[in-house]
N, C-alpha and C. Protein backbone atom coordinates (compact mmCIF):
# COMPACT_ATOMS: atom_id res chain seq x y z
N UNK A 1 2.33 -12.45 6.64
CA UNK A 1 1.98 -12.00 5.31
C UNK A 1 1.69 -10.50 5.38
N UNK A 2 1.95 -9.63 4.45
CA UNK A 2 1.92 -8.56 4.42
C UNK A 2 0.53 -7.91 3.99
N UNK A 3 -0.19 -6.58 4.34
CA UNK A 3 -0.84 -6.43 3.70
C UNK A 3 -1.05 -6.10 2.21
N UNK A 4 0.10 -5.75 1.48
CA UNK A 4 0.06 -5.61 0.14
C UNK A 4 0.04 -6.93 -0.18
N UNK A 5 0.90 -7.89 -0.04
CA UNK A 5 0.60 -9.34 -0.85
C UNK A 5 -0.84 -9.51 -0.39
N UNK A 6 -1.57 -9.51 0.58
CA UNK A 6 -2.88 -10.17 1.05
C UNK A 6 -3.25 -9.17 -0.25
N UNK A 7 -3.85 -8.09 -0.16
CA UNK A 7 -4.80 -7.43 -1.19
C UNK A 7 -4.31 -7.84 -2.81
N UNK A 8 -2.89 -8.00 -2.75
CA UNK A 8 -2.96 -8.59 -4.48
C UNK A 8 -3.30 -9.62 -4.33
N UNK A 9 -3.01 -10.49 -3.93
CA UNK A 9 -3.81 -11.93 -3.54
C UNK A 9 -5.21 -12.14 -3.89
N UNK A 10 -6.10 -11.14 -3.30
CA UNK A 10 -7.45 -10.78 -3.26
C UNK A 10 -7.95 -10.58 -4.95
N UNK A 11 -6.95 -9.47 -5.03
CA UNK A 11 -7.63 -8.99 -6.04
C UNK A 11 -7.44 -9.94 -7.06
N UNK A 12 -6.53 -10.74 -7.35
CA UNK A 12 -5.55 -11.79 -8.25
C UNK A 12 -6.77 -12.77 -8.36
N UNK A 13 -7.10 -12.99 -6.95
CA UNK A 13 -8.31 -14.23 -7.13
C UNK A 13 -9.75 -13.80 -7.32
N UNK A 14 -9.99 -13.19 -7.56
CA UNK A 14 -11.25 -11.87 -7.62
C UNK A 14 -11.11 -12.15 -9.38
N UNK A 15 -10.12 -11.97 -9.89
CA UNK A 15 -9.82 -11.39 -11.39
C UNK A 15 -10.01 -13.18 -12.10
N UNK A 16 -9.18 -13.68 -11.66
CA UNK A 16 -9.52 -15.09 -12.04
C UNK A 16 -10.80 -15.99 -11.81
N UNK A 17 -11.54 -15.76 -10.79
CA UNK A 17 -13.07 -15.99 -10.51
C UNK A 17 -13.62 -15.35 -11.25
N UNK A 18 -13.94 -14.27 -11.92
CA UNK A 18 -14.32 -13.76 -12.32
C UNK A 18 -14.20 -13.77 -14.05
N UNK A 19 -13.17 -13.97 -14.25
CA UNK A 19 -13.16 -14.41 -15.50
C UNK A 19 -13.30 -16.08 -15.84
N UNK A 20 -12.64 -16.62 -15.22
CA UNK A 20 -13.60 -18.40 -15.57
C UNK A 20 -15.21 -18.04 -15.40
N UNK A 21 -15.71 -17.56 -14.56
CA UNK A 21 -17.29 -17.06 -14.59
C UNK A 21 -17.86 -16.68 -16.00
N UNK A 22 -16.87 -15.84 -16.51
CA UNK A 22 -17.50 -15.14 -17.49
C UNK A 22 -17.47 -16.29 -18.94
N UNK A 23 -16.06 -17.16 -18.82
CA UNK A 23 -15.61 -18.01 -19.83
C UNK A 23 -16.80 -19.07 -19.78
N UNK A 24 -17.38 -19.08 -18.57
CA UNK A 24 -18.43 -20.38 -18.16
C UNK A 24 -20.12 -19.81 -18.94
N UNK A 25 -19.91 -18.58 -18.96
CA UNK A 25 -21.71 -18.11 -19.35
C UNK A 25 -21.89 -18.31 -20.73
N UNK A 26 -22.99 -18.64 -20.49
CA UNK A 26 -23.62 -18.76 -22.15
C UNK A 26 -23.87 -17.46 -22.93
N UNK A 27 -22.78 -17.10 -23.75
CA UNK A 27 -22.85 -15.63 -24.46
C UNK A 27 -21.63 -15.93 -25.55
N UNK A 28 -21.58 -14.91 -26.58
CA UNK A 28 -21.12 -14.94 -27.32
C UNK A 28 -19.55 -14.88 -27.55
N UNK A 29 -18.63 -15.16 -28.31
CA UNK A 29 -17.12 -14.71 -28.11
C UNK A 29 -17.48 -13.47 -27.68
N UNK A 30 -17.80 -12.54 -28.24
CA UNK A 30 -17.60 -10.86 -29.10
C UNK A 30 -17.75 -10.82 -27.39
N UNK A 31 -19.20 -11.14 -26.76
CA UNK A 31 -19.50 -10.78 -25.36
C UNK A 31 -18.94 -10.75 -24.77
N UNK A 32 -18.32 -12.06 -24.19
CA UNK A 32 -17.14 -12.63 -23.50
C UNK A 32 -15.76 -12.05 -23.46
N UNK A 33 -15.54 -11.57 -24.88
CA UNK A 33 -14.47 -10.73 -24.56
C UNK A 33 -14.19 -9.15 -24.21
N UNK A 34 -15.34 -8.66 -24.15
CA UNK A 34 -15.68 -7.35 -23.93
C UNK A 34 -15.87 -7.53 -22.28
N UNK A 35 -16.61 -8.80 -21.79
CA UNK A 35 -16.81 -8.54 -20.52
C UNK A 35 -15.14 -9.16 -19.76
N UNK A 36 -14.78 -9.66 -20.47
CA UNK A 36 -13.00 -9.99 -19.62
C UNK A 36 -12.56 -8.81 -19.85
N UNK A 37 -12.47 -7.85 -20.98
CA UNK A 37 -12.05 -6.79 -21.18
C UNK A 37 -12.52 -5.76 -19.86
N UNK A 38 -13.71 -5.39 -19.81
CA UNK A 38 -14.34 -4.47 -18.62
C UNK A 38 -13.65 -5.31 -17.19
N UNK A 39 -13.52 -6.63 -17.13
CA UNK A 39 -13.61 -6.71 -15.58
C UNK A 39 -12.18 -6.78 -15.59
N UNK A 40 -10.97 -6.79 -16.36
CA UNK A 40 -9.52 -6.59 -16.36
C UNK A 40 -9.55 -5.12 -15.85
N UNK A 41 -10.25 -4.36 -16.44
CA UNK A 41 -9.94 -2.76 -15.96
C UNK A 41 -10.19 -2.91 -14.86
N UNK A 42 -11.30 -2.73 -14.90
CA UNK A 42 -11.89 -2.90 -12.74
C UNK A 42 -10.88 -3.30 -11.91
N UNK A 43 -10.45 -4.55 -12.30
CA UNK A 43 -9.68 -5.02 -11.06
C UNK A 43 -8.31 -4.14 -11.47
N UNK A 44 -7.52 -3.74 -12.33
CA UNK A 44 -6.70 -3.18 -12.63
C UNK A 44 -6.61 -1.65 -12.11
N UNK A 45 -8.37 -1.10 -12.20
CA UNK A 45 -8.53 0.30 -11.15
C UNK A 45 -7.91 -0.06 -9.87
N UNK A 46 -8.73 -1.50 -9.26
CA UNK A 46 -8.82 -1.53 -8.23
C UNK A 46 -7.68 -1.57 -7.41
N UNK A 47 -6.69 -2.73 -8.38
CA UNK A 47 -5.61 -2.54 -8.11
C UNK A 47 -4.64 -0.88 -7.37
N UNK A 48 -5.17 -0.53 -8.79
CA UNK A 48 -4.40 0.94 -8.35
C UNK A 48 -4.29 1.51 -7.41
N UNK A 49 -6.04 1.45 -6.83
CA UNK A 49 -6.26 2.25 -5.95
C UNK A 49 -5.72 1.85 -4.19
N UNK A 50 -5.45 0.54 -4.43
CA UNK A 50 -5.20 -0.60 -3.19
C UNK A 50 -3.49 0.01 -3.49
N UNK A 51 -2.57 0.42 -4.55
CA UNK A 51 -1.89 0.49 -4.52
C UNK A 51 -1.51 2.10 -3.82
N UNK A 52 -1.99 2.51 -4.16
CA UNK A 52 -1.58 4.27 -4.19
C UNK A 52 -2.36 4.29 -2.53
N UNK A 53 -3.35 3.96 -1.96
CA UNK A 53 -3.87 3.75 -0.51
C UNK A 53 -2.63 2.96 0.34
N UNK A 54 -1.77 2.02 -0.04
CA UNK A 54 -0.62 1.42 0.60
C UNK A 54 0.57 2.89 0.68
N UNK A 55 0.52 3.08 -0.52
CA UNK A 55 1.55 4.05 -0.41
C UNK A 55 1.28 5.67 0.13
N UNK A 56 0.36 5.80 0.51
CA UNK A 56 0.41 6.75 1.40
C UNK A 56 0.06 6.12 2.55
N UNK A 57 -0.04 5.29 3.01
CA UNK A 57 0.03 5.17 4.58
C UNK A 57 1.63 4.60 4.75
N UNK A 58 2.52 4.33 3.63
CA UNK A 58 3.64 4.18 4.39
C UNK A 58 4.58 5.52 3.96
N UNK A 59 4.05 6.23 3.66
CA UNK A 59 4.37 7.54 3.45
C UNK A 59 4.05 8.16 4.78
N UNK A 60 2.81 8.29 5.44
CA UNK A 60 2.69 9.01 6.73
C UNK A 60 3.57 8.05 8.16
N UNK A 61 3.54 6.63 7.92
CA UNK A 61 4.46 6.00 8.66
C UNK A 61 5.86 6.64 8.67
N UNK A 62 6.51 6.97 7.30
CA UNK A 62 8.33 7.49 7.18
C UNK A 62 8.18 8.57 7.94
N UNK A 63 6.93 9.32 7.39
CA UNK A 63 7.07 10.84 8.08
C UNK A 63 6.93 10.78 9.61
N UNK A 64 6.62 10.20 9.92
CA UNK A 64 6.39 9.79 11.96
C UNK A 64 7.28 9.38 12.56
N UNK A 65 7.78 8.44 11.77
CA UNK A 65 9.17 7.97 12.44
C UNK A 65 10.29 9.19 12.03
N UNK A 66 10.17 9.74 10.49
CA UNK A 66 11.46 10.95 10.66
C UNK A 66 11.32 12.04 11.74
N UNK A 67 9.85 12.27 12.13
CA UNK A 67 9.57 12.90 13.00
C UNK A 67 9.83 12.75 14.51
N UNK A 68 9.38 11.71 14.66
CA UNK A 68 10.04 11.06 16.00
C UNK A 68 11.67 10.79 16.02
N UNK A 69 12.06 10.20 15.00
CA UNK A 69 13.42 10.69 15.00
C UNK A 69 14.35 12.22 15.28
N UNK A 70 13.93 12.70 14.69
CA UNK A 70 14.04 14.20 14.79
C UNK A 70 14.23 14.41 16.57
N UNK A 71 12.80 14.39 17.17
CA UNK A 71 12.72 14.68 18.70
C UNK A 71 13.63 13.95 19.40
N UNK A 72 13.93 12.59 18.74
CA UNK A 72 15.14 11.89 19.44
C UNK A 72 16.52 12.65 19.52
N UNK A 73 16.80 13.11 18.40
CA UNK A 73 17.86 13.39 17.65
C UNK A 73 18.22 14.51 19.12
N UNK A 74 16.91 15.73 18.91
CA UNK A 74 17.20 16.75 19.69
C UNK A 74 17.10 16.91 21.08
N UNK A 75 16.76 15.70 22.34
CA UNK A 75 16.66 15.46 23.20
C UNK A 75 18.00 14.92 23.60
N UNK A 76 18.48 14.44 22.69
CA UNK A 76 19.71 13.71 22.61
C UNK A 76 21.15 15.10 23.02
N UNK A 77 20.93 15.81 21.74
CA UNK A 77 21.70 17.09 21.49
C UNK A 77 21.38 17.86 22.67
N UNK A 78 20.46 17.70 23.86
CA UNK A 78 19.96 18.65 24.81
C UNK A 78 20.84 17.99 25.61
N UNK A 79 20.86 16.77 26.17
CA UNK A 79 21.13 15.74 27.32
C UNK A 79 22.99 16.02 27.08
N UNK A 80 23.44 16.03 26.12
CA UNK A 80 25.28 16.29 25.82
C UNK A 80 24.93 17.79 25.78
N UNK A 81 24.69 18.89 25.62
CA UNK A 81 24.96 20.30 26.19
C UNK A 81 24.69 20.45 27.53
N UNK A 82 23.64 19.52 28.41
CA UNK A 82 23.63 19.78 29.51
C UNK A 82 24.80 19.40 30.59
N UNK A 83 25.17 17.74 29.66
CA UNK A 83 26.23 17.33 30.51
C UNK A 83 27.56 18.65 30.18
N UNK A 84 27.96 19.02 29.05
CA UNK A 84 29.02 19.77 29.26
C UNK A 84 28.97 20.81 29.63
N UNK A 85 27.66 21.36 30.03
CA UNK A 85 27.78 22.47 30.72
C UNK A 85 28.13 22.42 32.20
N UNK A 86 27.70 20.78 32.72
CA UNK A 86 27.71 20.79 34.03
C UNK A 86 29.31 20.41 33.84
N UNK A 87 29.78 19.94 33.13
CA UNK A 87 31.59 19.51 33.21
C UNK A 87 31.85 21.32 33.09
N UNK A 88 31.42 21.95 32.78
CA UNK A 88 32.34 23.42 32.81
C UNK A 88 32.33 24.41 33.80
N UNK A 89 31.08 23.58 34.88
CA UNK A 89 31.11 24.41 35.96
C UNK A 89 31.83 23.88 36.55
């Protein structure tokens, strides 16, 4: 399982606990729907923030591997100029 499905997962069941909770308290419609209203945002921040935190760590992952690629690339390009230099002596 991935960590993005695990944290929507989380948060998915966080949002639904949380609102049967609220559907369960003794308070008014008007209440009730103001407080599903507030805790939809929250988890909807929260969401975000679980989202945009995924996406920069697989943002610094691309950049490491293009990077490491790169050094491959040019170790590579070193190892064939060396061999044809030694074919030209």
């Amino acid at each position: 399982m991935s960590a993005g499905k695990f944290i929507a997962g989380f948060i998915v069941g966080g949002t639904v606990g949380a609102i049967i909770g609220i559907l369960l308290a003794p308070q008014s419609g008007e209440e009730t729907r103001e407080a599903i209203g507030n805790k939809t945002k929250e988890a909807y921040d929260k969401a975000q923030g679980a989202v945009k935190e995924i996406q920069a760590k697989a943002d610094d992952v691309v950049s490491e591997m293009q990077k490491k690629g790169e050094e491959i690339i040019a170790k590579i390009q070193d190892m064939i100029n060396k061999k044809e230099e030694a074919k030209a002596e």
